[in-house]
Protein backbone atom coordinates (compact mmCIF):
# COMPACT_ATOMS: atom_id res chain seq x y z
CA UNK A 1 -22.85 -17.08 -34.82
CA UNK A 2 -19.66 -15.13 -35.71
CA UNK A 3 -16.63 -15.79 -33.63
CA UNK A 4 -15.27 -13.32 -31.49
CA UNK A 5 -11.83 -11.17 -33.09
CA UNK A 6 -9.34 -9.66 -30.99
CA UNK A 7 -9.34 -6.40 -30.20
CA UNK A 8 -5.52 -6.44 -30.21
CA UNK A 9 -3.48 -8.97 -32.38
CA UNK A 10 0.23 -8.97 -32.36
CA UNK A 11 2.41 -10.85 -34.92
CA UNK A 12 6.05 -11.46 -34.74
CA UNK A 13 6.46 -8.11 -33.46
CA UNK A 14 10.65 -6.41 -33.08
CA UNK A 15 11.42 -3.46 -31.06
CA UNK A 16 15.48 -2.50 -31.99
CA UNK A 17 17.09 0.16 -30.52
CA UNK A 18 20.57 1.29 -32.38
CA UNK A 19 23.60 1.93 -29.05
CA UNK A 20 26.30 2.28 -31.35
CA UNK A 21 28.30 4.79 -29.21
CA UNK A 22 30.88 6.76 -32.24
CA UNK A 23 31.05 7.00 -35.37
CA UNK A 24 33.49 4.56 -36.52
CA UNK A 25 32.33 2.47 -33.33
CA UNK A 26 31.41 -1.43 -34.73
CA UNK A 27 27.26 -1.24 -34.76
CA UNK A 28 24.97 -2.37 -31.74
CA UNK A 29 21.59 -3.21 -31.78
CA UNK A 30 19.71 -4.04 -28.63
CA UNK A 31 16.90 -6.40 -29.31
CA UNK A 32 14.55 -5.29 -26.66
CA UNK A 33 11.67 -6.66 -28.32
CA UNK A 34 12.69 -9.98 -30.53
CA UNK A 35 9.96 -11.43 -32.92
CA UNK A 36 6.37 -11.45 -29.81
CA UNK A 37 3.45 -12.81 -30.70
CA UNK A 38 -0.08 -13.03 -28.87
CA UNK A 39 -3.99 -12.10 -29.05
CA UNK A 40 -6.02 -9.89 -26.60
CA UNK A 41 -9.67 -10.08 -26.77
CA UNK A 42 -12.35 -8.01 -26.07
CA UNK A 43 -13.36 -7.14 -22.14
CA UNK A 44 -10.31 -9.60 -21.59
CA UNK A 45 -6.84 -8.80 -19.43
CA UNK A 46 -3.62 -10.11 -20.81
CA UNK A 47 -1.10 -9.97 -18.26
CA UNK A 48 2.59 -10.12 -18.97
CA UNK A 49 5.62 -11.22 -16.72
CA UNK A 50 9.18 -11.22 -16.70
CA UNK A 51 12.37 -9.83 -15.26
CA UNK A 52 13.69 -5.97 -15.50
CA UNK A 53 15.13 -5.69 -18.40
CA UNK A 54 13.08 -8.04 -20.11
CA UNK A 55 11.39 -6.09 -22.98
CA UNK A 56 8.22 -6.22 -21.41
CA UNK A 57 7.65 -2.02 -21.04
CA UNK A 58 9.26 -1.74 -24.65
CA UNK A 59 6.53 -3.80 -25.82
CA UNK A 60 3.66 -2.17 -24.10
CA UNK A 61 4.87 1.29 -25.32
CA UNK A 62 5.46 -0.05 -28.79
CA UNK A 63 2.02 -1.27 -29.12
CA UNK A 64 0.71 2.34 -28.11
CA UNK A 65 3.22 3.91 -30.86
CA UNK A 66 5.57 5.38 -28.34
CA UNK A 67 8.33 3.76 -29.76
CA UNK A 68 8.58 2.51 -33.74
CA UNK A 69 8.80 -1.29 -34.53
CA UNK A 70 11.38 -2.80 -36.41
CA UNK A 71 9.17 -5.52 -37.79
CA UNK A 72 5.74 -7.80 -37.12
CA UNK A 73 2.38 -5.80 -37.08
CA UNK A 74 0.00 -4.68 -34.68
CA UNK A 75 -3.50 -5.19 -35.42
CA UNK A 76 -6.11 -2.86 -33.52
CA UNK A 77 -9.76 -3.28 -34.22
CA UNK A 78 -9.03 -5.30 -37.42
CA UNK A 79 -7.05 -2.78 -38.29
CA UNK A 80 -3.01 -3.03 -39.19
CA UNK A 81 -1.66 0.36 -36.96
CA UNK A 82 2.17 -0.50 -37.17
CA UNK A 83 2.96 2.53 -39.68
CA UNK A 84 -0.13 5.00 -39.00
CA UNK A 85 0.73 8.86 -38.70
CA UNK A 86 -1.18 11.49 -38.73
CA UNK A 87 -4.89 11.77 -38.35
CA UNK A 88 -4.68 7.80 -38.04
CA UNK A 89 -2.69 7.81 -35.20
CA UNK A 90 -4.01 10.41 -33.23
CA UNK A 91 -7.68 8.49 -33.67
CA UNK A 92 -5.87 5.38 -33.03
CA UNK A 93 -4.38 7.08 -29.67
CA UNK A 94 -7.98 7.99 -28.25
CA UNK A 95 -8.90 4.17 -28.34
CA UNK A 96 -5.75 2.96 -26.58
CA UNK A 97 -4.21 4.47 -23.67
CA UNK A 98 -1.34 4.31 -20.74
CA UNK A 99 -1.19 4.05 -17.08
CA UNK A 100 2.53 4.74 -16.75
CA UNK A 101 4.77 2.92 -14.09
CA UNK A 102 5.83 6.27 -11.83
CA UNK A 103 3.15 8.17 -11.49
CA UNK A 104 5.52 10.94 -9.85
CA UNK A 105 6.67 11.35 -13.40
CA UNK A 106 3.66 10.97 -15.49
CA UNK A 107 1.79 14.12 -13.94
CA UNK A 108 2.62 17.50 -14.66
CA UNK A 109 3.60 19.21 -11.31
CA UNK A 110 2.32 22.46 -12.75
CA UNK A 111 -1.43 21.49 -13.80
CA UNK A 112 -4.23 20.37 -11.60
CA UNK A 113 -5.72 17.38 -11.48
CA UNK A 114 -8.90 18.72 -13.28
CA UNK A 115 -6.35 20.43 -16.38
CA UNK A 116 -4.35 16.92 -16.40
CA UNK A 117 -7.74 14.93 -16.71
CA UNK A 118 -8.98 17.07 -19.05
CA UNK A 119 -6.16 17.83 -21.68
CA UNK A 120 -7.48 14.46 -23.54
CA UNK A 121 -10.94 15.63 -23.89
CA UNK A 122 -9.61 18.78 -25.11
CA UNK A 123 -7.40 17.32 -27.11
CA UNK A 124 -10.01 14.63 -28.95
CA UNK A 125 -12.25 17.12 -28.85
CA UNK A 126 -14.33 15.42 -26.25
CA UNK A 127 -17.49 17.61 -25.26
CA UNK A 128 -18.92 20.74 -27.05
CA UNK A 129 -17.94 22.88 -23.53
CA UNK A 130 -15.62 23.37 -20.45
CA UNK A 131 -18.58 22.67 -18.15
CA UNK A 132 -19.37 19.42 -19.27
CA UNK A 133 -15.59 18.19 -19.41
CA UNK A 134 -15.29 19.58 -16.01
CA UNK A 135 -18.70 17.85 -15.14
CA UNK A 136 -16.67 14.68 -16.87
CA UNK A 137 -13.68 15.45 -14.91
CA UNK A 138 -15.65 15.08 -11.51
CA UNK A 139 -17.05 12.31 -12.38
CA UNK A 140 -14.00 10.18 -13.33
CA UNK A 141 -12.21 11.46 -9.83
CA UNK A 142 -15.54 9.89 -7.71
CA UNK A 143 -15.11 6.49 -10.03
CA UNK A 144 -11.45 6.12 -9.04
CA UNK A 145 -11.53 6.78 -5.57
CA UNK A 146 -11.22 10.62 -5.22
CA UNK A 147 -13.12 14.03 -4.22
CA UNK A 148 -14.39 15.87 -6.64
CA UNK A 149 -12.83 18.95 -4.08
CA UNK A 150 -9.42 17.29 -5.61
CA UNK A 151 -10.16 18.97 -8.78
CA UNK A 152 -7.90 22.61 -8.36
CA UNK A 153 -4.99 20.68 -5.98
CA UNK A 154 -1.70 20.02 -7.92
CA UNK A 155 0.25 16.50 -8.03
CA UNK A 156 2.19 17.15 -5.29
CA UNK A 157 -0.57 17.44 -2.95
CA UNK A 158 -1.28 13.77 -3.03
CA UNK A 159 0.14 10.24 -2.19
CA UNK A 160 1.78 7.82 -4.22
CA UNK A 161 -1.59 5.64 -4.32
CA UNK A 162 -3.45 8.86 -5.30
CA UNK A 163 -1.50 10.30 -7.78
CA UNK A 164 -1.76 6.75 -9.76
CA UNK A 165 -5.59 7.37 -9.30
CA UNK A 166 -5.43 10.35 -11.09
CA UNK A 167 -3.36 8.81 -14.09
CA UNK A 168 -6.19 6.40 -14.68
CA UNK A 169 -8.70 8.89 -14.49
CA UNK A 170 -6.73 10.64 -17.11
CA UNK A 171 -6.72 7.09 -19.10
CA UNK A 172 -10.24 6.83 -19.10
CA UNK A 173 -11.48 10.28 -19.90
CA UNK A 174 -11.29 9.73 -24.05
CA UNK A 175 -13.28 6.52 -23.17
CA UNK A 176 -10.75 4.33 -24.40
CA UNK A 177 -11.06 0.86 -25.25
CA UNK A 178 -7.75 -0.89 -24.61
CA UNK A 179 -5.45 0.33 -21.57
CA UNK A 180 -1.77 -0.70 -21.59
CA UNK A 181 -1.06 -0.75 -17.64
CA UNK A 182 2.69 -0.54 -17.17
CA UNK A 183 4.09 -1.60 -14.02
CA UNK A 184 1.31 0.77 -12.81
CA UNK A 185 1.53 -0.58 -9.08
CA UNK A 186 5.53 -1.11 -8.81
CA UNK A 187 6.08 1.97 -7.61
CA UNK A 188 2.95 1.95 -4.54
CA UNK A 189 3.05 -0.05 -1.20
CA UNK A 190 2.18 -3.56 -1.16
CA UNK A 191 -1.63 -1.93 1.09
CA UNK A 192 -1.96 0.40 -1.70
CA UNK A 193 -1.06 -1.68 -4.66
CA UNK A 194 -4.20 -4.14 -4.04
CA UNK A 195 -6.47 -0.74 -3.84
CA UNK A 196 -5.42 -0.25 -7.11
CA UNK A 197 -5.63 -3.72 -8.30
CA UNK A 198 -9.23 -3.77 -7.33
CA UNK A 199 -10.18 -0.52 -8.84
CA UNK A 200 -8.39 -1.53 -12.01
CA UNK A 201 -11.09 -4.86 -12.44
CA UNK A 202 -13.99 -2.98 -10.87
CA UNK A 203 -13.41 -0.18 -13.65
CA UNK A 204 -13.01 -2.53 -16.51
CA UNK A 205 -16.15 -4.73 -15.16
CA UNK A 206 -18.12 -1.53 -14.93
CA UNK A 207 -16.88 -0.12 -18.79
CA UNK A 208 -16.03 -2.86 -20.53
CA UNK A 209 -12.59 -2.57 -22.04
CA UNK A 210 -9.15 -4.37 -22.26
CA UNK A 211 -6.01 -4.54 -20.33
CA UNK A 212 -2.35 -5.60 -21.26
CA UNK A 213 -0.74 -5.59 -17.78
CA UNK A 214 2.46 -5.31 -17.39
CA UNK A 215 4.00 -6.33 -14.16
CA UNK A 216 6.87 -8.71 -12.49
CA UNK A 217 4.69 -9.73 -9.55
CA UNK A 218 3.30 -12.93 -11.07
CA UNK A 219 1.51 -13.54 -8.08
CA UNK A 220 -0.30 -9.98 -8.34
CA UNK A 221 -0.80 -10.69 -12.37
CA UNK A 222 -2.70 -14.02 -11.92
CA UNK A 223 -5.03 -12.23 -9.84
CA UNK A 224 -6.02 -9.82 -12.52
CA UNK A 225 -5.50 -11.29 -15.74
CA UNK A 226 -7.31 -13.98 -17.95
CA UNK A 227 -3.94 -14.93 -19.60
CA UNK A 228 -0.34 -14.79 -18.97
CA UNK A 229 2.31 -14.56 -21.36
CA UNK A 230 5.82 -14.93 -19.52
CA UNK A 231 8.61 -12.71 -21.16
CA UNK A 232 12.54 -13.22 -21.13
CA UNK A 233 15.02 -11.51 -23.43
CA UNK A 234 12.60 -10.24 -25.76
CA UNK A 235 11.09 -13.36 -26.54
CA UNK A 236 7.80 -15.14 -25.34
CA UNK A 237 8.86 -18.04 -22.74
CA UNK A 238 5.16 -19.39 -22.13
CA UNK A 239 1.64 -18.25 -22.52
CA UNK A 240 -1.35 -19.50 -21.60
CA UNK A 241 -4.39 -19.24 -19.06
CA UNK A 242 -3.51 -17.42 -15.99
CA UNK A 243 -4.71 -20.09 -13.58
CA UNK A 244 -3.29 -22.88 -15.53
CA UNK A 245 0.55 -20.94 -15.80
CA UNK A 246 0.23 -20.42 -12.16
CA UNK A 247 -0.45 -23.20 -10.81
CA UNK A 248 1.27 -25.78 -13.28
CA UNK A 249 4.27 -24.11 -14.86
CA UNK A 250 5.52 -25.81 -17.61
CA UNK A 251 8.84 -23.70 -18.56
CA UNK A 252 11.85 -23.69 -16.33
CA UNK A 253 11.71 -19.85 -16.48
CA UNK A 254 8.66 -19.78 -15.43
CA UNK A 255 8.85 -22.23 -12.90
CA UNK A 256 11.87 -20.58 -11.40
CA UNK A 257 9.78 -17.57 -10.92
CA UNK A 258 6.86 -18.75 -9.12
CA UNK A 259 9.36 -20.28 -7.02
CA UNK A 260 11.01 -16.84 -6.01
CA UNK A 261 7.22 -15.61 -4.76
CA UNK A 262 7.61 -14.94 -1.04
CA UNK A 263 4.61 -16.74 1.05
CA UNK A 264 3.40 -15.60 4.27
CA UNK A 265 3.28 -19.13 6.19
CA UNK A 266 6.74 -19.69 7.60
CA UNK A 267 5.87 -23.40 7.59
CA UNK A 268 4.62 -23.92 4.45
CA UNK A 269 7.37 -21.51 3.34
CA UNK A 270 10.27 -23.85 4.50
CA UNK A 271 8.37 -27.27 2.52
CA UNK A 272 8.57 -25.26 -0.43
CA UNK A 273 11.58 -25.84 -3.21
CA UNK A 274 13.14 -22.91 -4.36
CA UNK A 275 14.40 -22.87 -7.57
CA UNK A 276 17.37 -21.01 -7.83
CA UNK A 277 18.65 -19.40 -11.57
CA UNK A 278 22.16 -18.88 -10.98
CA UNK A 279 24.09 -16.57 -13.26
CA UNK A 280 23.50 -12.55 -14.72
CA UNK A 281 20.75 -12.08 -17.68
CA UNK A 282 23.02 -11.96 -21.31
CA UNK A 283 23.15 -8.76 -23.09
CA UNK A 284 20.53 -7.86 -24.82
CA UNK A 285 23.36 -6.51 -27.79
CA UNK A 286 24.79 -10.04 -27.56
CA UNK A 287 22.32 -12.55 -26.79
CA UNK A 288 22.77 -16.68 -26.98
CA UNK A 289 22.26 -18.25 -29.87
CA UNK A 290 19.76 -20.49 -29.41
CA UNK A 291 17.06 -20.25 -26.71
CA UNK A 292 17.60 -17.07 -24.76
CA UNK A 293 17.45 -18.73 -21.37
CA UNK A 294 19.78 -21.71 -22.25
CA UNK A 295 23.08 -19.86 -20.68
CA UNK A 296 20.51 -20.15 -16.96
CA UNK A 297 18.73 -23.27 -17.65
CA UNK A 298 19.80 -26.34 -15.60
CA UNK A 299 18.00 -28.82 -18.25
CA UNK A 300 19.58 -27.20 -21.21
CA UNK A 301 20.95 -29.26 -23.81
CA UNK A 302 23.53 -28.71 -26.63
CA UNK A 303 20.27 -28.27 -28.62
CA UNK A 304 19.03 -25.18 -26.86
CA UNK A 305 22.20 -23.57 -26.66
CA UNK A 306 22.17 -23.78 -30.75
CA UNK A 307 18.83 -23.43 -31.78
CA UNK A 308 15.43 -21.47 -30.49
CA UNK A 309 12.99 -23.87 -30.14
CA UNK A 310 9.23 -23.12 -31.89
CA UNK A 311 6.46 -23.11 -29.89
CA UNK A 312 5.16 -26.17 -28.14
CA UNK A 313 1.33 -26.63 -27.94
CA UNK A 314 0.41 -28.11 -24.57
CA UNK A 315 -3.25 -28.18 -23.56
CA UNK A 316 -4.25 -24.42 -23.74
CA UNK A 317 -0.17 -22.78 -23.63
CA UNK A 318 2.07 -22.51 -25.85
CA UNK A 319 5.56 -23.27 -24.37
CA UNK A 320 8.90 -22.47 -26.19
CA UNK A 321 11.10 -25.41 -25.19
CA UNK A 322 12.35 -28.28 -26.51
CA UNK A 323 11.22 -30.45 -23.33
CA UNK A 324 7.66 -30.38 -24.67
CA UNK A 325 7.91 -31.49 -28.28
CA UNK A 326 5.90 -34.37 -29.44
């Protein structure tokens, strides 16, 4: 029996972004997205973590090709995508789509729902006629939670929670078969953000394709994904399965973080030991020399501070710190 590939493999992938304000200005680089690595397989949801400012939307949109890498690859299918143009990439772009974080922004206010829905199929010429995309188009509004009545109303006709049901109706009308979800329920109410959490797995248990979540609600990204990976400064902190980084953190970043999730008991709330990371996130332009979190960390050593530590293999994670080397 063959073993199962990824349908998305990522290798020591760099996102750069040149701020050098003037011309004879000393150069700036901002490493948003510093040498990530992971695997996402098929039917699977990989969810990823971290603070703003992390790197964590840079690396979603670099994997769709909305931004250019600086180095690594990005394997799609078996296939190395990093410098595809062209017909490549606009083939590559019906199998992977976006679920943007605002979905105020990601709508045009002068389309209806049924044009914005079916521009892709239009596009990736997607049915032989407009009845059958608009047949398509009704469809995909009734799986997400809609009326197909909704089809001639504009964007701002709708809610917050209904407007990001229309962006993944547009997502899934080429049929896609990876969707990069970023921060797609940041921007809802917490009643309306677990709607959308639950049509997200019911849609993907239904069709059958892959998510990279993005998200800093660890709490909400353990309850949809198979595997974390927990960002920081542009590097990969931990990674892992979701119930086992949840429930038995192994890096201090990590730990820290579950620590800051509000819980509902009061009394179980005031047993519980809050870890507290004291101190502003370095610049991205200027960032420590060793590991990235060592300038928070209240076990760093002289060691971190100098060096980035490789990752540790514990169990089923991988953990970049020192603490865990055998």
């Amino acid at each position: 029996m063959s073993e199962v590939q990824p349908i998305l493999k990522v290798t020591d992938l760099k996102t750069y972004f040149d701020v050098t304000k003037g011309l004879f200005a000393p150069k700036q680089i901002v490493k948003a997205v510093d040498g990530i690595s992971f695997e996402v397989y098929p039917n699977e949801t990989f969810g990823l973590v971290g603070e703003s400012g992390c790197g964590k939307s840079t690396l979603g949109r670099t994997i769709v090709k909305l931004y250019e890498p600086a180095g690594g690859t990005i394997e799609f299918d078996g296939k190395d995508i990093s410098k595809i143009k062209g017909a490549e990439l606009k083939a590559f772009r019906k199998d992977v789509q976006m679920i943007f974080q605002d979905p105020y922004a990601s709508l045009n206010p002068r389309m209806t729902v049924g044009e914005i829905i079916k521009e892709p199929m239009i596009i990736h010429n997607i049915y032989n006629t407009d009845e059958e995309r608009e047949a398509r188009v009704v469809e995909l509004l009734q799986i997400v939670g809609l009326k197909p009545d909704h089809i001639r109303r504009y964007p701002a006709e709708f809610s917050g929670g209904q407007r990001q049901r229309i962006g993944i109706a547009r997502a899934l009308a080429v049929n896609p078969k990876f969707i990069v979800c970023d921060e797609p329920i940041s921007a809802l109410d917490v009643s309306i953000q677990a709607q959308v959490i639950n049509l997200l797995k019911k849609i993907q248990n239904e069709m059958g394709f892959s998510y990279l979540f993005i998200a800093h609600d660890l709490s909400m990204v353990k309850y949809i994904s198979d595997k974390i990976g927990v960002m920081y400064l542009g590097h990969m902190m931990e990674m892992g399965p979701s119930n086992d980084v949840y429930h038995r953190p192994l890096h201090p970043y990590t730990q820290a973080l579950l620590s800051a999730i509000p819980i509902p008991d009061p009394d179980v709330a005031k047993s519980k030991q809050r870890i507290v990371v004291e101190g502003e996130i370095p610049s991205p332009i200027n960032p420590p020399k060793g590991c990235p979190f060592s300038t928070r960390c209240q076990r760093a050593t002289e060691r971190c501070k100098n060096n980035m530590p490789d990752p540790c293999k514990v169990g089923d994670r991988l953990v970049w710190c020192f603490l865990y080397e055998k």
